[in-house]
Protein backbone atom coordinates (compact mmCIF):
# COMPACT_ATOMS: atom_id res chain seq x y z
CA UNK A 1 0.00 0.00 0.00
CA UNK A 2 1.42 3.57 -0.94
CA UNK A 3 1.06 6.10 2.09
CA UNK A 4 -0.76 9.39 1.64
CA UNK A 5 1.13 11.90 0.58
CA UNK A 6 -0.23 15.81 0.99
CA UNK A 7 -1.21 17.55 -2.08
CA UNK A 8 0.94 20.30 -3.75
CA UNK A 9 -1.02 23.08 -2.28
CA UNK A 10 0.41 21.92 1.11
CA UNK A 11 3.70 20.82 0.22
CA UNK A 12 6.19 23.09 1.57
CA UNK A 13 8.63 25.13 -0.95
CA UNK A 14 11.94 24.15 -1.00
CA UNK A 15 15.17 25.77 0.56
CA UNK A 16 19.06 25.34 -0.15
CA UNK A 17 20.56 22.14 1.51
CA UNK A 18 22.83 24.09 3.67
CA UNK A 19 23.81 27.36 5.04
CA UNK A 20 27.42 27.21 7.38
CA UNK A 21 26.22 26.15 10.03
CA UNK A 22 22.34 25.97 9.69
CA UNK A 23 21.63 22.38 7.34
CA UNK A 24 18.66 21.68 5.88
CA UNK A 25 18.13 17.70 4.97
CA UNK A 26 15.69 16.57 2.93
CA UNK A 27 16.89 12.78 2.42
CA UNK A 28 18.23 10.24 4.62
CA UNK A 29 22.15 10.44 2.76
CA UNK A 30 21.69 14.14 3.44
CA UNK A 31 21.09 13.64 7.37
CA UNK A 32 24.22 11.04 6.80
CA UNK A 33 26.42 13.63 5.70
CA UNK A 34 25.13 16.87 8.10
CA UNK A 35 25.59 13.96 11.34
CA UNK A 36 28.83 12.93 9.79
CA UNK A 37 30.70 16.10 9.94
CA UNK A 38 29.68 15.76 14.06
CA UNK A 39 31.35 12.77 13.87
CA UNK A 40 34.25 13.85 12.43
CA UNK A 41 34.78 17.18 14.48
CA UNK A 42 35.19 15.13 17.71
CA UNK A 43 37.32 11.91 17.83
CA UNK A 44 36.10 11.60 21.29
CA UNK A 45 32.68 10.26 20.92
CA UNK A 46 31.06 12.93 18.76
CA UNK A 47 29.84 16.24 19.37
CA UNK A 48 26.86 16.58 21.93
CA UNK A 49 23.28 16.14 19.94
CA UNK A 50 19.93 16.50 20.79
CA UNK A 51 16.74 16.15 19.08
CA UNK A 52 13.06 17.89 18.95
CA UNK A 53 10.68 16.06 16.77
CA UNK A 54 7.86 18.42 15.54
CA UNK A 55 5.60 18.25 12.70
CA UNK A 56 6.02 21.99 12.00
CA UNK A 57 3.99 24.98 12.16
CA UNK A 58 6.17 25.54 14.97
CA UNK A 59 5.01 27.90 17.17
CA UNK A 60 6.97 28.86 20.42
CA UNK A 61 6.30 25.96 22.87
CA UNK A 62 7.97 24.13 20.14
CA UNK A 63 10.75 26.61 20.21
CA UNK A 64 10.62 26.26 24.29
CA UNK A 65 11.88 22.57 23.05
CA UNK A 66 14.63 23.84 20.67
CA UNK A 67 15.77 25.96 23.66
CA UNK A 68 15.99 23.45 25.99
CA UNK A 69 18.28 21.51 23.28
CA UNK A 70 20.49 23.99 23.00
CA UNK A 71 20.85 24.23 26.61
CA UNK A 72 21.79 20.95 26.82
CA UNK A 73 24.01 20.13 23.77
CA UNK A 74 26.18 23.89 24.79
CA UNK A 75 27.70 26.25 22.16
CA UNK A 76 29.61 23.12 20.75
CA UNK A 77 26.55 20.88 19.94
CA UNK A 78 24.33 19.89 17.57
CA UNK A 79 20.26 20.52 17.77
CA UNK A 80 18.62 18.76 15.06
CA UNK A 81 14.82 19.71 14.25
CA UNK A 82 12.59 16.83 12.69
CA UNK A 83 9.84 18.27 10.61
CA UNK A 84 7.93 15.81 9.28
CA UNK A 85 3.93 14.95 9.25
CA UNK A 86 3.50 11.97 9.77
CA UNK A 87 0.43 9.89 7.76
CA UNK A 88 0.80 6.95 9.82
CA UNK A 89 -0.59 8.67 12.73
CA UNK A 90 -3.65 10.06 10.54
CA UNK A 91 -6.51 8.00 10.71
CA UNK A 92 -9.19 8.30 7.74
CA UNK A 93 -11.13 11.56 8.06
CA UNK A 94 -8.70 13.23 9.97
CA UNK A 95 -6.98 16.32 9.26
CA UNK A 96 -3.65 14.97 7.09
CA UNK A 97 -4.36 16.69 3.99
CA UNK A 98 -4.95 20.25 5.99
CA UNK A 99 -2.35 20.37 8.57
CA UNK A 100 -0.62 23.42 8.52
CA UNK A 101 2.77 23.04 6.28
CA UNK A 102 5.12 26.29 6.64
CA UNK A 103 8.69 24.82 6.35
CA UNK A 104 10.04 27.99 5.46
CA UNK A 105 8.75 29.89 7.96
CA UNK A 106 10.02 27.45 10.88
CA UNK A 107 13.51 27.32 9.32
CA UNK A 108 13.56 30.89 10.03
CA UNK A 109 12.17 30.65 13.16
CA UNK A 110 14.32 28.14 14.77
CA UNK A 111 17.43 29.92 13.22
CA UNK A 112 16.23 33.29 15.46
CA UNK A 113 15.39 31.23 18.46
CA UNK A 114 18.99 29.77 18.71
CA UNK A 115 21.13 33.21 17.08
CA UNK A 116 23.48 33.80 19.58
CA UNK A 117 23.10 37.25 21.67
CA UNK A 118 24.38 40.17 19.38
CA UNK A 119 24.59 38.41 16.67
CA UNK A 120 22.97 39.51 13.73
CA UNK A 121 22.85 36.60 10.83
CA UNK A 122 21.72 33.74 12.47
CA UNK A 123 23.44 31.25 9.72
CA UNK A 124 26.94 32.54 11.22
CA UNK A 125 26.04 33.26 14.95
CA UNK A 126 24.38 30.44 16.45
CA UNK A 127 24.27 29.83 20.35
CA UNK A 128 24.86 26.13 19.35
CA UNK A 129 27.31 24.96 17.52
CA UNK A 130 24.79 23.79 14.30
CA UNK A 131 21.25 23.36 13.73
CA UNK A 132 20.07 20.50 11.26
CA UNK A 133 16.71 20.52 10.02
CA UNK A 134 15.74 17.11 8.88
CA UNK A 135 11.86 17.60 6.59
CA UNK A 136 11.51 14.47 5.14
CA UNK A 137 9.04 13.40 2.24
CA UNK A 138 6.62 10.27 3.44
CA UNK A 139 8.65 8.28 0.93
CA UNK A 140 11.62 9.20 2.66
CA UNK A 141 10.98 8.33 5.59
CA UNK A 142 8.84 4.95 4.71
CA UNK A 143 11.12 4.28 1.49
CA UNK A 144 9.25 1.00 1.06
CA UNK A 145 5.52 2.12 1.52
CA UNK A 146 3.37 1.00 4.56
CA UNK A 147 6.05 -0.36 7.21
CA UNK A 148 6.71 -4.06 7.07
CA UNK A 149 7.66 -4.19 10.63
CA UNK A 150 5.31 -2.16 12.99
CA UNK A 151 6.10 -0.76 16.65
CA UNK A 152 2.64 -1.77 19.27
CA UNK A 153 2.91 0.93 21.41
CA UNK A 154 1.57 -1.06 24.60
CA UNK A 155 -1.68 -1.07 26.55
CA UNK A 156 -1.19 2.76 27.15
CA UNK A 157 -1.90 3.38 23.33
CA UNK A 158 -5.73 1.71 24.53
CA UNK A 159 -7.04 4.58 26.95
CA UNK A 160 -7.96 8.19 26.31
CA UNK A 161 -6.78 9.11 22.81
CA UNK A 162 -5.89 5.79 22.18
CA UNK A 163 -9.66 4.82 22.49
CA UNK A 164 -10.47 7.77 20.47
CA UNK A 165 -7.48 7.38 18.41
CA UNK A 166 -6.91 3.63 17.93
CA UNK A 167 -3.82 3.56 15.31
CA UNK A 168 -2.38 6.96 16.39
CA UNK A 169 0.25 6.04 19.04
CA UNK A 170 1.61 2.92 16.69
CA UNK A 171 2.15 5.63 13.88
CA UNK A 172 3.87 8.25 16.69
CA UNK A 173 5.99 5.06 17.85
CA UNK A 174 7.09 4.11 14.66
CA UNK A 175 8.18 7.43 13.53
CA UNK A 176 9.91 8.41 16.63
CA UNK A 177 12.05 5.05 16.94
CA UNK A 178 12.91 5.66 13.44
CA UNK A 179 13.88 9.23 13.90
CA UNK A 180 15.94 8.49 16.92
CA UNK A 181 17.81 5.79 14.50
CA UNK A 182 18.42 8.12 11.92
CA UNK A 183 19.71 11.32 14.12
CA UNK A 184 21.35 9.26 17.01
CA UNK A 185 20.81 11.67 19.63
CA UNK A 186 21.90 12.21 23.35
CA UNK A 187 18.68 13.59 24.44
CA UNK A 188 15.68 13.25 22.77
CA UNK A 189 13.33 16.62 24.07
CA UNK A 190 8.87 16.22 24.03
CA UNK A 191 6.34 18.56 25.35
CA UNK A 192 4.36 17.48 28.21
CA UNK A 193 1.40 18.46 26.61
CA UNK A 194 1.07 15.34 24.88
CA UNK A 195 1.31 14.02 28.14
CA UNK A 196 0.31 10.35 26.69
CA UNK A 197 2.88 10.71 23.91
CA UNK A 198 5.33 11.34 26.30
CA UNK A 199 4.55 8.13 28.56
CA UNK A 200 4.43 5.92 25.58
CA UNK A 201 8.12 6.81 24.10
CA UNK A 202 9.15 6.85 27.74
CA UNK A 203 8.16 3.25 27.86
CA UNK A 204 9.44 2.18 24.35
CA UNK A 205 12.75 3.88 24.91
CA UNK A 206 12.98 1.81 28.17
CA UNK A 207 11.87 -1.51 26.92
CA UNK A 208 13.48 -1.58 23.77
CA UNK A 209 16.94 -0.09 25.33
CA UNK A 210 17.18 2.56 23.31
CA UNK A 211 20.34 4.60 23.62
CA UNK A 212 18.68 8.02 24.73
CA UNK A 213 16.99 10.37 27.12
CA UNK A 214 14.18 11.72 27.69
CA UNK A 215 13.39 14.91 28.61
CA UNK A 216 10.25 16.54 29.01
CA UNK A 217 9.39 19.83 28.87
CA UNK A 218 6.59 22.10 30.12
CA UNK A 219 3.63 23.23 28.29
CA UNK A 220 3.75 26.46 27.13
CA UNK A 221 0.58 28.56 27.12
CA UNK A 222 -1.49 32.25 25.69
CA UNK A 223 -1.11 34.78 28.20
CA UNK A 224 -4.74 33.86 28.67
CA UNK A 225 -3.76 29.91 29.44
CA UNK A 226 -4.75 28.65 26.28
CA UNK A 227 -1.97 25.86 25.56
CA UNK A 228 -0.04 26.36 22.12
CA UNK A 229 -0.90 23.97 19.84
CA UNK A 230 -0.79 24.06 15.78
CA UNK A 231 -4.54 23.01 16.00
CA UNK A 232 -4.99 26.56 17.41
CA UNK A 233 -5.29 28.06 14.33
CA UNK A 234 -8.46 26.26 12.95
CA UNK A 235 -10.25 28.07 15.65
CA UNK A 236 -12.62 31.30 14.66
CA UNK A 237 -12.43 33.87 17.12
CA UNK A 238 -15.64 32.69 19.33
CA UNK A 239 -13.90 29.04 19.24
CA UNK A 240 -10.99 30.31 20.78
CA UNK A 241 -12.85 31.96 23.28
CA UNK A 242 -14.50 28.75 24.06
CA UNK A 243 -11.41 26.51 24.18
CA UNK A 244 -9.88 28.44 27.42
CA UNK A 245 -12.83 26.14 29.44
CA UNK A 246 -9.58 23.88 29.11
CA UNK A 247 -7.41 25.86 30.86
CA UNK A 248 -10.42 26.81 33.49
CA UNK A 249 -10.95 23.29 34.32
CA UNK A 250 -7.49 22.56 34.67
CA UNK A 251 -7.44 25.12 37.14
CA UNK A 252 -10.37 23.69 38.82
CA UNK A 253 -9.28 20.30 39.41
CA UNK A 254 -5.77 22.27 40.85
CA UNK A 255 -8.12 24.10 43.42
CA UNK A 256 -9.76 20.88 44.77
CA UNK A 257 -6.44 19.27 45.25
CA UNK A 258 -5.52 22.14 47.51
CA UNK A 259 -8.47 21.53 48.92
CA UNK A 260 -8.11 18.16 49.73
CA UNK A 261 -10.00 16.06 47.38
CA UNK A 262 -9.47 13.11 46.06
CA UNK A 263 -8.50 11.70 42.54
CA UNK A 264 -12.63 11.27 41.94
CA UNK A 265 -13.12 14.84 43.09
CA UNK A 266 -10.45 16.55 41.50
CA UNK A 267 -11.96 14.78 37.69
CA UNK A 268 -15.42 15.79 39.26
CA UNK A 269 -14.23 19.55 39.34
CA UNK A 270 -12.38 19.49 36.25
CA UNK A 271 -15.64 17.61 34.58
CA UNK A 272 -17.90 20.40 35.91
CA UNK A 273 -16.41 23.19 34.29
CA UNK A 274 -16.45 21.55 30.90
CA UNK A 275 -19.76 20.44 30.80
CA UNK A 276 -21.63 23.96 31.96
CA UNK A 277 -19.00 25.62 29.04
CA UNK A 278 -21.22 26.41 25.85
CA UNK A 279 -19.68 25.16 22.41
CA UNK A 280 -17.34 22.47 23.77
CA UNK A 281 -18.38 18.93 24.01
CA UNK A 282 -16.53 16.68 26.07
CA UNK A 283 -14.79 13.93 25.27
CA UNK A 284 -12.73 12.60 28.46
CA UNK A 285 -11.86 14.47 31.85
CA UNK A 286 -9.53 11.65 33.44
CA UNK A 287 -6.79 11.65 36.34
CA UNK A 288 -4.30 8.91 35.64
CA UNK A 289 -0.72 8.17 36.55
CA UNK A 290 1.15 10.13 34.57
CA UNK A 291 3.83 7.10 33.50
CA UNK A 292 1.46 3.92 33.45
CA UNK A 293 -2.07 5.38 32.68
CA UNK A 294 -3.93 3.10 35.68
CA UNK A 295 -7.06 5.05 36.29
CA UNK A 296 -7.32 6.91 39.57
CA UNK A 297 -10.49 8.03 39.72
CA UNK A 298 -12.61 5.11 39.87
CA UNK A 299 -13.91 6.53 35.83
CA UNK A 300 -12.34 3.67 34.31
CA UNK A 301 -11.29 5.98 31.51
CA UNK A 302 -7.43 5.04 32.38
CA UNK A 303 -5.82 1.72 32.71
CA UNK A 304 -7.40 -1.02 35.33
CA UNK A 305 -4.70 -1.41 38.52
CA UNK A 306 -5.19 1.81 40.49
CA UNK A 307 -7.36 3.02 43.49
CA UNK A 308 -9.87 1.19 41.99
CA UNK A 309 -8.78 -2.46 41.60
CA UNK A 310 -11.01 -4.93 38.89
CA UNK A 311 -12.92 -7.40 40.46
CA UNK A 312 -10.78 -10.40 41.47
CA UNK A 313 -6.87 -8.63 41.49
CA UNK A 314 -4.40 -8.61 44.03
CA UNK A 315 -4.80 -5.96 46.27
CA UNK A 316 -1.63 -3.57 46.06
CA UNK A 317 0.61 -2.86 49.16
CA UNK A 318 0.14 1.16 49.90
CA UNK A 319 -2.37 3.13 50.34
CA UNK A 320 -5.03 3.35 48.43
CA UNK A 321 -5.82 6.91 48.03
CA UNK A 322 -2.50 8.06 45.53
CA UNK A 323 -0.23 11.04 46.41
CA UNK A 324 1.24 13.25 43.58
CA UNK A 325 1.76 14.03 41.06
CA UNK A 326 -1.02 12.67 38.96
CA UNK A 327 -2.44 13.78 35.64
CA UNK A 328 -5.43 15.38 34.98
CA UNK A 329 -5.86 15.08 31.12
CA UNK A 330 -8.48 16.45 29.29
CA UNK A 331 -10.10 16.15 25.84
CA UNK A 332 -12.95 18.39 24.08
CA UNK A 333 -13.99 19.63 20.90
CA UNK A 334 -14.56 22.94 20.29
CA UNK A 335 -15.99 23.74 16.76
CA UNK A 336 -14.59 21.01 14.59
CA UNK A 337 -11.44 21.09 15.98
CA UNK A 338 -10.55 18.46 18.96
CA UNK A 339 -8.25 19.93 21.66
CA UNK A 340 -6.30 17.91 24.33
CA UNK A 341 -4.81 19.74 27.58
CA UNK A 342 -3.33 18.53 31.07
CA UNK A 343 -2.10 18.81 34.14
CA UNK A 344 0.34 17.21 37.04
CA UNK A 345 -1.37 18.04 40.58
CA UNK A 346 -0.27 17.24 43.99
CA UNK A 347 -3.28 15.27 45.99
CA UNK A 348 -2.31 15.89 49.87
């Protein structure tokens, strides 16, 4: 089967390969040659590298990522910027063919985010010692069509947007493990707002050994708590007005955690705002564990095994009522556009 590829009113317009020390690859040999000259500049193991997948329209919790690289790879290292959209994690009906493609425009933004202070041409005066952007083609990346060999992504893929989303964590999986083969990173950077996301590749990097870390990083929101997201822009004016009953409920389930409620009554809180907000229906309000998924509300939205145990288990050693941090996650639509947003909170 031939993968989608997005028509040529999306596709982005092309740039030069390479600028000193900004690198634009479009093909695997290219990546192979940018990563090589790492290679070759230090006989001592290679020069420090980290990575920030992205799909593009990069807007600045992306660059909060990029920032964070560059932090930890130092004025000698390497930050390399996937931007890629992925069709495997499209299901039919979703929004492949309309996701927002603006290659050039992120090229010049990450080259601005990482210019070094006073300098004025970004291509000669980077913080870090190079940037590689890697924007693949589908066939690129899948050279051979649909995948012969396919990542399962693990009973966490099952709950919350995996129920909603059943093939969309096997397509993240499978592009990230491939990315992380092709760029052969130290640290491998992900926003917590795709708080399952995050869980899932922390999982597959630890059972599959996988020679990297980790390393999360914040969400980054509006001055009016609206979290950044690419998906933003589908939203007309009143939408967006809407969609802060996110943020609002977030803040409510916060609120009854400092008040002293439990995992039930912090979802209960959260749940309340959403469903008295006009224009967004629901789809889950659920308070989880934010690395296995297990449920902690008694909703049985997340994974069986937590407060609330299935009929017949072993009874776990501990408490029963959790202590923090746990995630509240929450999913709505708003419009036609489906928003996700979380939360870590303390219960006392």
């Amino acid at each position: 089967m031939t993968l989608p590829v997005p028509s040529a009113s999306h596709a982005p317009v092309a740039s030069a390969p390479g600028h000193g020390r900004v690198t634009l690859a479009r093909s695997r040999d290219e990546l192979a040659a940018a990563l090589a000259i790492d290679d070759r500049a230090d006989s001592t193991g290679g020069v420090p590298r980290a990575v920030v997948m992205t799909m593009g329209a990069l807007h600045q919790g992306h660059f909060d990522l990029v920032t964070e690289a560059a932090r930890r790879v130092g004025p000698g290292g390497t930050v390399v910027v996937t931007i890629f959209v992925n069709p495997l994690q499209f299901a039919a009906g979703e929004d492949l063919e309309a996701y927002p493609r603006t290659l050039e425009a992120d090229v010049e933004g990450l080259t601005a985010v990482l210019r070094a202070p006073g300098g004025r041409d970004a291509h000669d005066s980077l913080a870090v010692g190079r940037l590689i952007v890697f924007a693949p083609t589908p066939e690129v990346m899948y050279p051979r069509g649909e995948p012969a060999v396919r990542i399962d992504p693990g009973p966490i893929a099952t709950v919350l947007e995996g129920a909603t989303r059943p093939t969309h964590f096997a397509g993240v999986a499978q592009v990230v493990l491939t990315l992380m083969h092709l760029t052969r990173p130290r640290w491998a950077l992900f926003g917590r707002k795709d708080a399952q996301q995050l869980a899932i590749v922390r999982a597959m990097v630890r059972d599959l050994a996988v020679p990297v870390e980790i390393v999360p990083v914040g969400i980054r929101r509006e001055a009016d708590g609206l979290a950044m997201s690419s998906r933003n822009a589908y939203l007309s004016a009143q939408e967006r007005e809407r969609a802060l009953a996110l943020s609002r409920a977030l803040a409510a389930g916060r609120e009854a955690a400092r008040a002293g409620a439990d995992a039930a009554g912090v979802r209960t809180a959260a749940l309340e705002v959403l469903e008295k907000a006009p224009g967004v229906e629901v789809d889950y309000a659920a308070v989880v564990d934010p690395d296995s998924f297990v449920d902690l509300s008694g909703a049985g939205l997340g994974l069986p095994g937590g407060s609330v145990q299935p009929a017949g288990a072993v009874e776990l050693a501990g408490p029963s009522q959790p202590v923090g941090p746990v995630l509240l996650a929450l999913a709505a639509r708003v419009g036609t556009t489906r928003l996700i947003d979380n939360a870590l909170i303390d219960l006392r």
